[in-house]
C-alpha atoms as a PDB file:
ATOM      1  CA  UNK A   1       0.000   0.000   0.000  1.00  0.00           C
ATOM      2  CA  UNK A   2       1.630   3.498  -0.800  1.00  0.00           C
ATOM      3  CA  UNK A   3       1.247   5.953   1.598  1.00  0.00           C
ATOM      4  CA  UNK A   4       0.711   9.918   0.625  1.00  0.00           C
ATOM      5  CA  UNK A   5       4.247  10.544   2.474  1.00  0.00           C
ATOM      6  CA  UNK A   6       5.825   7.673   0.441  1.00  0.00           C
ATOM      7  CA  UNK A   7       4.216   9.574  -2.451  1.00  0.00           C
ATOM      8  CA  UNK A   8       5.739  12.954  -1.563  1.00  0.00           C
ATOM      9  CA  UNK A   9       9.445  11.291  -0.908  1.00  0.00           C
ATOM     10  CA  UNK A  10       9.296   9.665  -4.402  1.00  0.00           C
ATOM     11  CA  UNK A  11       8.948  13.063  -5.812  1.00  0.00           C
ATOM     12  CA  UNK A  12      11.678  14.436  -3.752  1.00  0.00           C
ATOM     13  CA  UNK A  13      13.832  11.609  -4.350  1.00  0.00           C
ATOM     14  CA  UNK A  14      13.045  12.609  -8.534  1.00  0.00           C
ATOM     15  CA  UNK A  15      14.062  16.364  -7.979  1.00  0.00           C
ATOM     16  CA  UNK A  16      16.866  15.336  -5.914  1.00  0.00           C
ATOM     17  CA  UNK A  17      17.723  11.917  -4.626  1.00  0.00           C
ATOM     18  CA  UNK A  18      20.333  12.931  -1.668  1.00  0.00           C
ATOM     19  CA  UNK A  19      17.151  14.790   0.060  1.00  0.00           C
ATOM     20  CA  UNK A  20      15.110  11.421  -0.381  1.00  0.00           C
ATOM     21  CA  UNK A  21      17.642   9.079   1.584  1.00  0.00           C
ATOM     22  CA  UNK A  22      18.721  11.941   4.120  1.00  0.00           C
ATOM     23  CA  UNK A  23      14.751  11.416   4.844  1.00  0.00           C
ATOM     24  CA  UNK A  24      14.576   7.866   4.701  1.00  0.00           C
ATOM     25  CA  UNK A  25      17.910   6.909   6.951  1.00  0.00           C
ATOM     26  CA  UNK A  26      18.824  10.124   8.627  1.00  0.00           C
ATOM     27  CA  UNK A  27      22.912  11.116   8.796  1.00  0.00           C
ATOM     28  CA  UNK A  28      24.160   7.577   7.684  1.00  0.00           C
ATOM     29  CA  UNK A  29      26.465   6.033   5.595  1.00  0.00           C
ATOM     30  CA  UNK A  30      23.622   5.791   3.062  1.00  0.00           C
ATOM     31  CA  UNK A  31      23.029   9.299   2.995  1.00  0.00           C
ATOM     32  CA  UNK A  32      26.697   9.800   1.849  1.00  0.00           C
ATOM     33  CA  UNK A  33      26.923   6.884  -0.775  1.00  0.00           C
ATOM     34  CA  UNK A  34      23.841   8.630  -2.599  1.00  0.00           C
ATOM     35  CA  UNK A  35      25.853  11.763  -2.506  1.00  0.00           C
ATOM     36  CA  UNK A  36      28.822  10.466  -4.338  1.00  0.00           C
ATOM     37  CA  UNK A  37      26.410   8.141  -6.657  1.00  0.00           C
ATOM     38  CA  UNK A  38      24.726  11.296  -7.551  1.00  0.00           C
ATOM     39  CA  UNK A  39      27.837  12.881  -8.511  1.00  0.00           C
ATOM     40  CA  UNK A  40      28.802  10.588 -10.268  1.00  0.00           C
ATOM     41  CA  UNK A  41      26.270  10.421 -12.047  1.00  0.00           C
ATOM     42  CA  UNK A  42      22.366  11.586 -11.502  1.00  0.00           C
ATOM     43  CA  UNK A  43      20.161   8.070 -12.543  1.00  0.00           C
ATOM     44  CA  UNK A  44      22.760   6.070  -9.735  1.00  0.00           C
ATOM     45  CA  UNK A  45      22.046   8.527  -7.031  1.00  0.00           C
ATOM     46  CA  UNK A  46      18.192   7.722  -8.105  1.00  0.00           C
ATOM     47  CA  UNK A  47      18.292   4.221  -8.333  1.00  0.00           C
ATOM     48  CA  UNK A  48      19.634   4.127  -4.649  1.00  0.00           C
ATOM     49  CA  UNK A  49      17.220   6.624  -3.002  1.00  0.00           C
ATOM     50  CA  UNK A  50      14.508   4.324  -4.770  1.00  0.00           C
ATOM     51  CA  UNK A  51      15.425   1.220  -3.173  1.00  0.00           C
ATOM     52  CA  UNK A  52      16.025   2.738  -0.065  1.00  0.00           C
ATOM     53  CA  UNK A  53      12.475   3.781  -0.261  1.00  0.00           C
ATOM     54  CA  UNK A  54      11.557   0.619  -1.661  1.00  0.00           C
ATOM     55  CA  UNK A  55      13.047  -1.253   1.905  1.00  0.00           C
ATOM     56  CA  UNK A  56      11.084   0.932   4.139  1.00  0.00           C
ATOM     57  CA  UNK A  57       8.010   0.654   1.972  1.00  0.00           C
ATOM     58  CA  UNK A  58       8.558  -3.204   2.746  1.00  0.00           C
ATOM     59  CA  UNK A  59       9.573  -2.164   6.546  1.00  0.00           C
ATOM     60  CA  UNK A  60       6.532  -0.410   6.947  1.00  0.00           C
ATOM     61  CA  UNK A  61       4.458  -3.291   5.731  1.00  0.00           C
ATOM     62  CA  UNK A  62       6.225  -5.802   8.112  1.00  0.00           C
ATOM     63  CA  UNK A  63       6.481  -4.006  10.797  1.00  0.00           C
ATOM     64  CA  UNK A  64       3.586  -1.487  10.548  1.00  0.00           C
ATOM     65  CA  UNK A  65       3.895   2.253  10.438  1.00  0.00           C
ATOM     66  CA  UNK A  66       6.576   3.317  12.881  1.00  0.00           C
ATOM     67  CA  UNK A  67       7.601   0.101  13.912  1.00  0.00           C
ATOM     68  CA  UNK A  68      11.088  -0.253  12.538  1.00  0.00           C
ATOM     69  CA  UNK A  69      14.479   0.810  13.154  1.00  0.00           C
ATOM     70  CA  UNK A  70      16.571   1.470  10.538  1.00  0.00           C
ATOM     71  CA  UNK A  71      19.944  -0.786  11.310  1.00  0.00           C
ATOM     72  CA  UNK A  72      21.687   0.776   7.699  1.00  0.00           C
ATOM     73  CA  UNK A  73      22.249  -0.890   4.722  1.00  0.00           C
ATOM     74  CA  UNK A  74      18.511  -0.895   3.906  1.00  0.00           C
ATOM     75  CA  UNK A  75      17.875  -3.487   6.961  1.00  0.00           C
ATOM     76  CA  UNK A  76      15.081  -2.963   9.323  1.00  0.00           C
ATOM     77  CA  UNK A  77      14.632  -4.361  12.766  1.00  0.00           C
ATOM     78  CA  UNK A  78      11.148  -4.133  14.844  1.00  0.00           C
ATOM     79  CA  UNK A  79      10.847  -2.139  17.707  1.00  0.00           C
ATOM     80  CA  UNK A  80       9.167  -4.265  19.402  1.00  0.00           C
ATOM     81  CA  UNK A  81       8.481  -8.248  19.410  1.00  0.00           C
ATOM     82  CA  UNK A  82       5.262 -10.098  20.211  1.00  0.00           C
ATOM     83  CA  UNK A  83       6.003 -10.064  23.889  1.00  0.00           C
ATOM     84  CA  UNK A  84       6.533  -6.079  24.224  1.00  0.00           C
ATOM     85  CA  UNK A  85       9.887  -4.025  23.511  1.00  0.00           C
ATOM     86  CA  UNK A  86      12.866  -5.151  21.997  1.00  0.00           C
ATOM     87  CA  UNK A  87      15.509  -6.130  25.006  1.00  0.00           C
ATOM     88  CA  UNK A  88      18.676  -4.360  25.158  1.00  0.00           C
ATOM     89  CA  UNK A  89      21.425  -6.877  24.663  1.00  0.00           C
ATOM     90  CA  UNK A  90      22.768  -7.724  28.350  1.00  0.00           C
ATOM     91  CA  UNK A  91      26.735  -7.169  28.474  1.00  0.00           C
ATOM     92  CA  UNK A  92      26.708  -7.982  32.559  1.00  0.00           C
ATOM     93  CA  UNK A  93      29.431 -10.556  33.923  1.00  0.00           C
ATOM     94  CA  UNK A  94      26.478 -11.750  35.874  1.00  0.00           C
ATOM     95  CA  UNK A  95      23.431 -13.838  33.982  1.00  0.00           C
ATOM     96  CA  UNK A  96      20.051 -12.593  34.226  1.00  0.00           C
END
């Protein structure tokens, strides 16, 4: 299902595909890989900010609206599982 916002960052990410995956994933190493794909050429930078919007299209339909985390690389992980919110990893030298 395609949203009206997913509709709207298409259209940025055809006017200018750096603004598209700065939206998507924020500051991240994506955000600068689209930069230099776009210089280097303008249908690269594209292609990228369209499957990065592609992944969280798919994100939004696993996980529901909201319910992601994006991990980088185009990888989502739920916010929370069936039993409530995702547990922190435990780094303690005791069990728990």
């Amino acid at each position: 299902m395609v949203r009206s916002s997913d509709v709207i960052l298409i259209l940025v990410a055809i006017l200018f595909p750096p603004a598209a995956a700065g939206i998507v994933t924020g500051c991240s190493c994506d955000l600068l890989i689209n930069i230099l794909l776009t210089i280097l050429g303008y249908i690269p930078g594209h292609i990228h900010a369209f499957w990065l919007i592609y992944k969280k299209m798919q994100a939004e339909e696993r996980y529901g609206n909201g319910g992601f985390l994006y991990v980088g690389n185009g990888q989502y992980q739920p916010l929370y599982h069936n039993n409530g919110p995702a547990q922190a990893p435990y780094y303690g030298a005791t069990g728990q």
